[in-house]
N, C-alpha and C. Protein backbone atom coordinates (compact mmCIF):
# COMPACT_ATOMS: atom_id res chain seq x y z
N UNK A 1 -1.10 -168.66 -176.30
CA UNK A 1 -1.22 -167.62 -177.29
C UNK A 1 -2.68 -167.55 -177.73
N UNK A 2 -3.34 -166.76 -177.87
CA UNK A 2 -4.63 -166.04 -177.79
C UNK A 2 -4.77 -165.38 -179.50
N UNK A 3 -5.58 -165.71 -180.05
CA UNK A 3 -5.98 -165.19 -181.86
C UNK A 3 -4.68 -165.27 -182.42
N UNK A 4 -4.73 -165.30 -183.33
CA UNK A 4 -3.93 -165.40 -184.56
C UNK A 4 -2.67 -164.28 -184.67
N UNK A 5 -1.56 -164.04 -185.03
CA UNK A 5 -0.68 -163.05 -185.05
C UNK A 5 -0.01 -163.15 -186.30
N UNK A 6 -0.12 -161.62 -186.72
CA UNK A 6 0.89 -161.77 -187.97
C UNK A 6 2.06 -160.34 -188.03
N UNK A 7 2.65 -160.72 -189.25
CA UNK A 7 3.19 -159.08 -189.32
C UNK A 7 3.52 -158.75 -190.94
N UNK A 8 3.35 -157.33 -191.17
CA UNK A 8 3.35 -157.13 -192.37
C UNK A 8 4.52 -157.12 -192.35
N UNK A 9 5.55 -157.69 -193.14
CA UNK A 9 6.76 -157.68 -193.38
C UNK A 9 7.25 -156.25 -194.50
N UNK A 10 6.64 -156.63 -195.87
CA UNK A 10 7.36 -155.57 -196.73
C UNK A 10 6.05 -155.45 -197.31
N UNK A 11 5.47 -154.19 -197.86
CA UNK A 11 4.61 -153.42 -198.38
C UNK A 11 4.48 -152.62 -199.57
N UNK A 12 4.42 -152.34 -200.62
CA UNK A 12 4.53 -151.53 -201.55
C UNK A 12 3.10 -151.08 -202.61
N UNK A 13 3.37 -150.56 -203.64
CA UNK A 13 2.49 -150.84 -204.51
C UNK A 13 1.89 -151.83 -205.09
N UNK A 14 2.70 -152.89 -205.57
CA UNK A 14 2.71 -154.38 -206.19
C UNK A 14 2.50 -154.79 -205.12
N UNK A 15 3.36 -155.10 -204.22
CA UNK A 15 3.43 -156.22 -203.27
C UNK A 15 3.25 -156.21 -201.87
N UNK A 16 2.75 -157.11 -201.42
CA UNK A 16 2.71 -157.32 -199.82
C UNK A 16 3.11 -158.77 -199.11
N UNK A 17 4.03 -158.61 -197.95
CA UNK A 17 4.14 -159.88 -197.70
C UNK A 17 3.99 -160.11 -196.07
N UNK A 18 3.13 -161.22 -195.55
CA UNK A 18 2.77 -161.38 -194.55
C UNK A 18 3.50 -162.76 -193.65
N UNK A 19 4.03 -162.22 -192.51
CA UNK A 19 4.27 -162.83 -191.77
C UNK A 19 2.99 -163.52 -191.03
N UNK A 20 2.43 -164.86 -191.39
CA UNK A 20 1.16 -165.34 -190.54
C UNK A 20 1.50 -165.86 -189.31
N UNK A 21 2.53 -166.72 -189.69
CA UNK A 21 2.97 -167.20 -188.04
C UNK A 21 4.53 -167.63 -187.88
N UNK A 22 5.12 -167.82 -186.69
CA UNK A 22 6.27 -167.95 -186.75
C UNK A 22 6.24 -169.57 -186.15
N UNK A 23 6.79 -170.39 -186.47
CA UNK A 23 7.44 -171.52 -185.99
C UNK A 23 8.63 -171.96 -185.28
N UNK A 24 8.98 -171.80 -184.00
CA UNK A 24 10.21 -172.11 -183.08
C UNK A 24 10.47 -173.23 -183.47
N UNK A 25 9.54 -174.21 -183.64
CA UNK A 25 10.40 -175.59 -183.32
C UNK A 25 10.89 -176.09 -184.89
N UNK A 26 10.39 -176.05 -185.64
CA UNK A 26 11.19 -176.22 -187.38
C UNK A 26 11.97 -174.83 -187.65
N UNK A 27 11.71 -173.76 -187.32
CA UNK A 27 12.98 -172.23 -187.85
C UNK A 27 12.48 -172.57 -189.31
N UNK A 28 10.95 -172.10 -188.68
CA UNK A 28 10.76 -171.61 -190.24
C UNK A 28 9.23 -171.03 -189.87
N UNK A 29 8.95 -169.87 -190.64
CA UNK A 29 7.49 -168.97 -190.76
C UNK A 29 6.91 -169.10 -191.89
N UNK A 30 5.57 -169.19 -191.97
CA UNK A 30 4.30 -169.15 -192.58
C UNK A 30 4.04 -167.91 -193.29
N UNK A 31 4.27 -167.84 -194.08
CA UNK A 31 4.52 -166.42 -194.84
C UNK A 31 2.95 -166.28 -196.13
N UNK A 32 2.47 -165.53 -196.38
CA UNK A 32 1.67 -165.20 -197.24
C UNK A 32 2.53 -164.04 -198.45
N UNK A 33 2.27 -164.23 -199.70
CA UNK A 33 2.56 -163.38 -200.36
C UNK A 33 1.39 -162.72 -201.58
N UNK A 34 1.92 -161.91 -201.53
CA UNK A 34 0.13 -160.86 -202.31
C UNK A 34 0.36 -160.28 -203.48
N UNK A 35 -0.13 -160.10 -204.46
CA UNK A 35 -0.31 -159.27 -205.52
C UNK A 35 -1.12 -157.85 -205.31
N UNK A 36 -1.26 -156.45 -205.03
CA UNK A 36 -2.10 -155.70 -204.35
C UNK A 36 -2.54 -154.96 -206.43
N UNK A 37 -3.94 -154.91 -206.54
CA UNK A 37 -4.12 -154.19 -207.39
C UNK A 37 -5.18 -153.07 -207.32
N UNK A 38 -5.43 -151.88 -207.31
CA UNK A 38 -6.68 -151.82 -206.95
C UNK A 38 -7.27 -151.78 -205.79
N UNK A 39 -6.51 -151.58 -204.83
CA UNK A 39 -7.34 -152.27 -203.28
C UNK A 39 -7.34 -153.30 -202.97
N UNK A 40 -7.35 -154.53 -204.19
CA UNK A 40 -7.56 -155.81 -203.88
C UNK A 40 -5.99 -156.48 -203.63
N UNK A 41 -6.34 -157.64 -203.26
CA UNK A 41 -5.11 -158.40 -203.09
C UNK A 41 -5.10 -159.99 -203.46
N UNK A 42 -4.21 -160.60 -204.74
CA UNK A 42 -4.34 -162.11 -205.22
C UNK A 42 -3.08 -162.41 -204.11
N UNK A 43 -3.40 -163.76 -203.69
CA UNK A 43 -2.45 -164.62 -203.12
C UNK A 43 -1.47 -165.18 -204.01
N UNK A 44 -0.17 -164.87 -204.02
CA UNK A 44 0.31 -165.33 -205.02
C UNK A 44 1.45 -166.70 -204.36
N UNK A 45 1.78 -166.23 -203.17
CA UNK A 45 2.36 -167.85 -202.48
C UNK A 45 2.16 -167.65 -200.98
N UNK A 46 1.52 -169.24 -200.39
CA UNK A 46 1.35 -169.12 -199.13
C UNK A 46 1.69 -170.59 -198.55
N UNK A 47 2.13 -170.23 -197.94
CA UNK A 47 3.57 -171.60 -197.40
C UNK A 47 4.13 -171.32 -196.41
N UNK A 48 5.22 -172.40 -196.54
CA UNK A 48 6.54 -172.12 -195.42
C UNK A 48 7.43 -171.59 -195.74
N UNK A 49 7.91 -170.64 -195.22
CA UNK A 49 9.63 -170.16 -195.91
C UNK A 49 10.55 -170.27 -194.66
N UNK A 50 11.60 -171.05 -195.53
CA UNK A 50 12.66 -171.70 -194.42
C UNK A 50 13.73 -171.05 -193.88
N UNK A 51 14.26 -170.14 -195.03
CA UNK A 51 14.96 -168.79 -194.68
C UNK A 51 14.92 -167.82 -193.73
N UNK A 52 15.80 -167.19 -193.99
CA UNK A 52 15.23 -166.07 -193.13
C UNK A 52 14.47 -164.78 -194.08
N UNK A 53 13.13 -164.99 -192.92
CA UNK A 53 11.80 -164.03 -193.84
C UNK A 53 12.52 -162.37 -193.71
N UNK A 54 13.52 -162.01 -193.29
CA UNK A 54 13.79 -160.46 -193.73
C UNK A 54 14.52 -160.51 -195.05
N UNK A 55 14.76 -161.53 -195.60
CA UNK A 55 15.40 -161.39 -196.95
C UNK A 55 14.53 -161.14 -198.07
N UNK A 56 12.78 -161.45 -197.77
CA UNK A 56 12.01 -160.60 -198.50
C UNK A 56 11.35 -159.20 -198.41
N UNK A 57 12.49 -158.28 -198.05
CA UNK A 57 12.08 -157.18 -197.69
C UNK A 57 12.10 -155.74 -198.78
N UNK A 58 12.57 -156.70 -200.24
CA UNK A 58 12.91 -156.02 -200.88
C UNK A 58 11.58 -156.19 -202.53
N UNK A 59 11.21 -155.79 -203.44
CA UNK A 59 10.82 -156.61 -204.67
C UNK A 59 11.50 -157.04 -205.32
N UNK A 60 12.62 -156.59 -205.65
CA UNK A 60 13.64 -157.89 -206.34
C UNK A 60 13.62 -159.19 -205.44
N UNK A 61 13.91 -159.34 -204.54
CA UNK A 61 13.87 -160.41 -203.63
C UNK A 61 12.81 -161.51 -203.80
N UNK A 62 11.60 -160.37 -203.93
CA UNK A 62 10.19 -161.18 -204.00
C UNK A 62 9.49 -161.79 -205.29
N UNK A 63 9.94 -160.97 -205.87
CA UNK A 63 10.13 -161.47 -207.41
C UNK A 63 11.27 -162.71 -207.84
N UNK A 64 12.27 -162.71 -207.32
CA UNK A 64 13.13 -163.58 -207.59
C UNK A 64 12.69 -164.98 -206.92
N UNK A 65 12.23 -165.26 -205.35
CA UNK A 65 11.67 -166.01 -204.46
C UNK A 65 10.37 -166.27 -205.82
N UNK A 66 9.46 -165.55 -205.95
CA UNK A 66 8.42 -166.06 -206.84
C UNK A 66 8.84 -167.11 -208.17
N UNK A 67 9.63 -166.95 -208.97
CA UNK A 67 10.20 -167.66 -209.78
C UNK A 67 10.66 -168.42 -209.84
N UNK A 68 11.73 -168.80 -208.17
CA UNK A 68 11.83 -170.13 -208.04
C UNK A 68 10.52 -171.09 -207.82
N UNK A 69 9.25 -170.70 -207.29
CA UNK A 69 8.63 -171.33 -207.05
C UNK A 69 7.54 -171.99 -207.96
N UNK A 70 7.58 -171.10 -209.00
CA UNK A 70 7.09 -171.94 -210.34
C UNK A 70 7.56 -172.71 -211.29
């Protein structure tokens, strides 16, 4: 595998969430999550998510996922 691969998963006004990489051998992806304001974008969680990453396809979802994590 050749450079880096990602995928934008879910997109909105508020939010963006990035698929950075996928992991076969644990079944689990590297996910980035964003705050978008302005053009800009704060990292708001960047980790592993063990789930399955289409269950953040929603902002309730992503919002709810955020809360557990604080």
């Amino acid at each position: 595998m050749t450079g880096r691969t990602y995928e934008v998963l879910y997109q909105d006004k508020e939010y963006e969430v990035v698929v950075d990489y996928a992991s076969f051998a644990t079944n689990s992806d590297y996910v980035s999550v964003y705050k978008r304001w302005l053009g800009f974008r704060k990292t708001l969680y960047r980790g592993y998510y063990g789930s399955e990453t289409d269950s953040l396809r929603s902002r309730k979802a992503i919002e709810s996922f955020l809360k557990k994590q604080n």
